[in-house]
PDB file of N, CA and C in Angstrom:
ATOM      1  N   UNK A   1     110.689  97.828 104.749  1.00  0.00           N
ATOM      2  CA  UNK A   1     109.483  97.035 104.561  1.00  0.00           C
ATOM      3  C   UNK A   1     108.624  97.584 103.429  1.00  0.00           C
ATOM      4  N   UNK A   2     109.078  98.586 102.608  1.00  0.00           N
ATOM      5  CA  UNK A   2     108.604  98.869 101.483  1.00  0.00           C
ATOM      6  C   UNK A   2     108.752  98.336 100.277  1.00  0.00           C
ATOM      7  N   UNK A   3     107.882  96.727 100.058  1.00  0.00           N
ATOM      8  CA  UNK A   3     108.498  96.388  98.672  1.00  0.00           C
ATOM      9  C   UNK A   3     107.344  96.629  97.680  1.00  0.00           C
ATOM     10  N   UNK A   4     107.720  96.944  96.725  1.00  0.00           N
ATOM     11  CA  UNK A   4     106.445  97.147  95.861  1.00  0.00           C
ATOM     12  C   UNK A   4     106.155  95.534  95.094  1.00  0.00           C
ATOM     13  N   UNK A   5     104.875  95.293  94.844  1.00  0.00           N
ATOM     14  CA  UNK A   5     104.155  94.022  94.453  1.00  0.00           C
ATOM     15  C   UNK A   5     103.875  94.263  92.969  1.00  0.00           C
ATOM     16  N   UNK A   6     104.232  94.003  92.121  1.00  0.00           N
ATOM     17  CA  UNK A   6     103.655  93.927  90.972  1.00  0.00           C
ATOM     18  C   UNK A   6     102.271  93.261  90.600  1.00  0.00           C
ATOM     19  N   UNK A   7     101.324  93.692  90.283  1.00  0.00           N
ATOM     20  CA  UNK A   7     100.422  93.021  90.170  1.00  0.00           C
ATOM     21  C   UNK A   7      99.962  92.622  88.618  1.00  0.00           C
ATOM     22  N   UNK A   8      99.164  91.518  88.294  1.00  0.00           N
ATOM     23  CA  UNK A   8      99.669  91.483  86.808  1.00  0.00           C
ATOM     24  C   UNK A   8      98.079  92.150  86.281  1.00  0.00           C
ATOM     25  N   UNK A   9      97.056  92.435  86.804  1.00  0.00           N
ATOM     26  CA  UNK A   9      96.028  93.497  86.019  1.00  0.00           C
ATOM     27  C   UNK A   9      95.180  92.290  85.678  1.00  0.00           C
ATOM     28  N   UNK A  10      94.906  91.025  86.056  1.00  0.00           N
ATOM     29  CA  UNK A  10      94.091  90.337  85.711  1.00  0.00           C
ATOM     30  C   UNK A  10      92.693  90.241  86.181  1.00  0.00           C
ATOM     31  N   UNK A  11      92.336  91.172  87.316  1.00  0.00           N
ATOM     32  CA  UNK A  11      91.275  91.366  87.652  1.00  0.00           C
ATOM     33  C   UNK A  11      90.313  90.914  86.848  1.00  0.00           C
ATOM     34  N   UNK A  12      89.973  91.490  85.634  1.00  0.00           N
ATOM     35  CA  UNK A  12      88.822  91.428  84.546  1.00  0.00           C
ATOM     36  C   UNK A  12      88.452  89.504  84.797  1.00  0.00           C
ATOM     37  N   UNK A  13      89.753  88.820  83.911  1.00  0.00           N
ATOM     38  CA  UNK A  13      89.926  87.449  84.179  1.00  0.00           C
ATOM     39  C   UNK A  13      89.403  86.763  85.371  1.00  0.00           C
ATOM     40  N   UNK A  14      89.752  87.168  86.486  1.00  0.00           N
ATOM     41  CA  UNK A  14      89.225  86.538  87.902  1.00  0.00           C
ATOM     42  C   UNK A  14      88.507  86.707  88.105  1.00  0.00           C
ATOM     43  N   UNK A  15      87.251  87.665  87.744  1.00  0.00           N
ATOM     44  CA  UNK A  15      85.833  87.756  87.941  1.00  0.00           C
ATOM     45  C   UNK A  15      85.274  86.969  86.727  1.00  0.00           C
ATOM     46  N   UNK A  16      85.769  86.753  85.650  1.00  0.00           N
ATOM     47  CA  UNK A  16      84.880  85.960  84.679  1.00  0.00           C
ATOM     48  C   UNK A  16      85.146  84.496  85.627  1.00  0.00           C
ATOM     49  N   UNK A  17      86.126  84.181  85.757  1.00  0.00           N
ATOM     50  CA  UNK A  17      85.879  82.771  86.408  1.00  0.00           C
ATOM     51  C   UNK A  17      85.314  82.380  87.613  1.00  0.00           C
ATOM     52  N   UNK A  18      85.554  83.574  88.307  1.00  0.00           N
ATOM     53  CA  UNK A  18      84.508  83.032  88.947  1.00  0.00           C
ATOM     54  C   UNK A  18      82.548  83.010  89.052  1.00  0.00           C
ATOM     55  N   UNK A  19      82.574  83.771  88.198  1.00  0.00           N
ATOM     56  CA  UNK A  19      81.006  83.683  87.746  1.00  0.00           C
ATOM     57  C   UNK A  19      80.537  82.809  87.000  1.00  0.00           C
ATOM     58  N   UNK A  20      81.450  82.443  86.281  1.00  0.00           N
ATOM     59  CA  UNK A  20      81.376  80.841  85.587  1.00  0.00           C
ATOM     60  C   UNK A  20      81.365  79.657  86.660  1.00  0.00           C
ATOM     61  N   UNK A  21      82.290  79.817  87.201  1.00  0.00           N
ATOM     62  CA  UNK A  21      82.526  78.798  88.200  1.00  0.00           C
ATOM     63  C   UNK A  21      81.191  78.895  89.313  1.00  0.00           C
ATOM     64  N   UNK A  22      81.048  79.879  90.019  1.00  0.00           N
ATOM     65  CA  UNK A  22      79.652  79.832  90.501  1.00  0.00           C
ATOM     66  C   UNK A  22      78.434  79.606  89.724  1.00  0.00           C
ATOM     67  N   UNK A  23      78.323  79.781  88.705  1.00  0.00           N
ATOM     68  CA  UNK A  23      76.956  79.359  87.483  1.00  0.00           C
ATOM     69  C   UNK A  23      76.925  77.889  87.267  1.00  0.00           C
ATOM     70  N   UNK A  24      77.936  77.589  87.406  1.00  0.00           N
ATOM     71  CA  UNK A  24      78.083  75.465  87.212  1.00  0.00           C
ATOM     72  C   UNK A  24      77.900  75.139  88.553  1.00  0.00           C
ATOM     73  N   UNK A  25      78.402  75.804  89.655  1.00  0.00           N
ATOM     74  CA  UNK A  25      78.303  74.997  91.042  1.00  0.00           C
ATOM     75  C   UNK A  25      76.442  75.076  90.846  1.00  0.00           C
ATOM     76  N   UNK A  26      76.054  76.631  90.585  1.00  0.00           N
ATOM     77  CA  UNK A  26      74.542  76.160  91.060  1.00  0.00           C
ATOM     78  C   UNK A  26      73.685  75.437  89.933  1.00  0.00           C
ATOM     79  N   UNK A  27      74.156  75.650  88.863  1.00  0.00           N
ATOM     80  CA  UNK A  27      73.241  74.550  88.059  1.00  0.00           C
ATOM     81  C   UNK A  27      73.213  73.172  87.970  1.00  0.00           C
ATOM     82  N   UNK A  28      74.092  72.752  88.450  1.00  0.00           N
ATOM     83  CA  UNK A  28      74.266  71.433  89.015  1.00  0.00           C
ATOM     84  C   UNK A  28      74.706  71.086  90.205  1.00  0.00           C
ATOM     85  N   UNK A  29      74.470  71.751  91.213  1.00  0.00           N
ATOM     86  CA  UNK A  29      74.714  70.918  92.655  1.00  0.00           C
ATOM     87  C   UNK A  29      73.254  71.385  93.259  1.00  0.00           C
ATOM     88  N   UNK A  30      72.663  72.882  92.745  1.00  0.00           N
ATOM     89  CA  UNK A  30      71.577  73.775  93.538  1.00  0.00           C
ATOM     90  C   UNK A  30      70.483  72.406  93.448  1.00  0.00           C
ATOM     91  N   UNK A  31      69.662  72.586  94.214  1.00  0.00           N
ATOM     92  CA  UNK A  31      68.344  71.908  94.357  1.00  0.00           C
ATOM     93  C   UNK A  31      67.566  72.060  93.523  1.00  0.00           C
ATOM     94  N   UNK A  32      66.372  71.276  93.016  1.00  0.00           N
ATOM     95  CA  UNK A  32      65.905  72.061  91.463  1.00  0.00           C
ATOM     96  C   UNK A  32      64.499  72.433  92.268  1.00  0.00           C
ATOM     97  N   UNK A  33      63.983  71.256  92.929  1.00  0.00           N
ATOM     98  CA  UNK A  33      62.450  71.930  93.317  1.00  0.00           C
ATOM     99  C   UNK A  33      62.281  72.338  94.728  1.00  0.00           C
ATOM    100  N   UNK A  34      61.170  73.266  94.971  1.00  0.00           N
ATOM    101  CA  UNK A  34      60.967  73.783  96.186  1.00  0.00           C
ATOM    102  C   UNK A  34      61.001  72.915  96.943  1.00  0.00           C
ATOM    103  N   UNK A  35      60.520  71.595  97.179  1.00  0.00           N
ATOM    104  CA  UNK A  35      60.581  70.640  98.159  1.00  0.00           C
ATOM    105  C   UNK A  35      61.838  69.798  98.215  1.00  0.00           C
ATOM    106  N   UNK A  36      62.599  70.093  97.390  1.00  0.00           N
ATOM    107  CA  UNK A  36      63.919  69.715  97.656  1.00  0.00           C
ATOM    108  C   UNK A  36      64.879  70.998  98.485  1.00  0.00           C
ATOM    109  N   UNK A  37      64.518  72.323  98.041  1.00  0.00           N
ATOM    110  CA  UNK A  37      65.477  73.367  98.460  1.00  0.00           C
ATOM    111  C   UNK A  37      65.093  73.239 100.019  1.00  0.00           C
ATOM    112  N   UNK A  38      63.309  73.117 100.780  1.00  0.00           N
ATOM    113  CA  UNK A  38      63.077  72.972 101.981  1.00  0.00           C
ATOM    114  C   UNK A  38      63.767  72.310 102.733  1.00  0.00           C
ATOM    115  N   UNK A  39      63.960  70.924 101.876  1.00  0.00           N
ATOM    116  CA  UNK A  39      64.386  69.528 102.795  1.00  0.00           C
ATOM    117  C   UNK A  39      65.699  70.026 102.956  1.00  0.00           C
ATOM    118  N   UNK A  40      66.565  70.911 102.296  1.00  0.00           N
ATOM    119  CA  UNK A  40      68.162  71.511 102.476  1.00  0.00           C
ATOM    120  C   UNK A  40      68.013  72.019 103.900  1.00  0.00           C
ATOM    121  N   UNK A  41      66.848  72.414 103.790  1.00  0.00           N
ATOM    122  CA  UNK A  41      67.233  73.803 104.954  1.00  0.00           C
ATOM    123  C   UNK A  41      67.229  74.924 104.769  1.00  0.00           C
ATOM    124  N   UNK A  42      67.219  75.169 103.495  1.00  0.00           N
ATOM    125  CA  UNK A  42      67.527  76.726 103.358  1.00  0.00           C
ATOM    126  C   UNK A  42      66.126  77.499 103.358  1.00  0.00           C
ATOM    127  N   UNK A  43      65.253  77.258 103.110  1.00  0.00           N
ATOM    128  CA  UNK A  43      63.937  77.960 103.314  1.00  0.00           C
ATOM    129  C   UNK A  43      63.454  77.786 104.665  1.00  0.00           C
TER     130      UNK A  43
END
């Protein structure tokens, strides 16, 4: 049960996308004004 996994070192890559990818979800889905973020729920 010892197989070794090669991994390909893309780490660096998978964190840029996803910080990109989270920076578009909230600039366009996030709520823009306080009385909108309330009516979410989240406050």
């Amino acid at each position: 049960m010892k197989e070794h996994i090669d991994h390909s070192g893309a780490w660096g890559l998978a964190l840029i996308f996803i910080v990109i990818a989270s920076w578009l979800l909230y600039r366009y889905l996030a709520p823009k004004t306080w009385k909108e973020w309330a009516s979410a729920g989240v406050v």
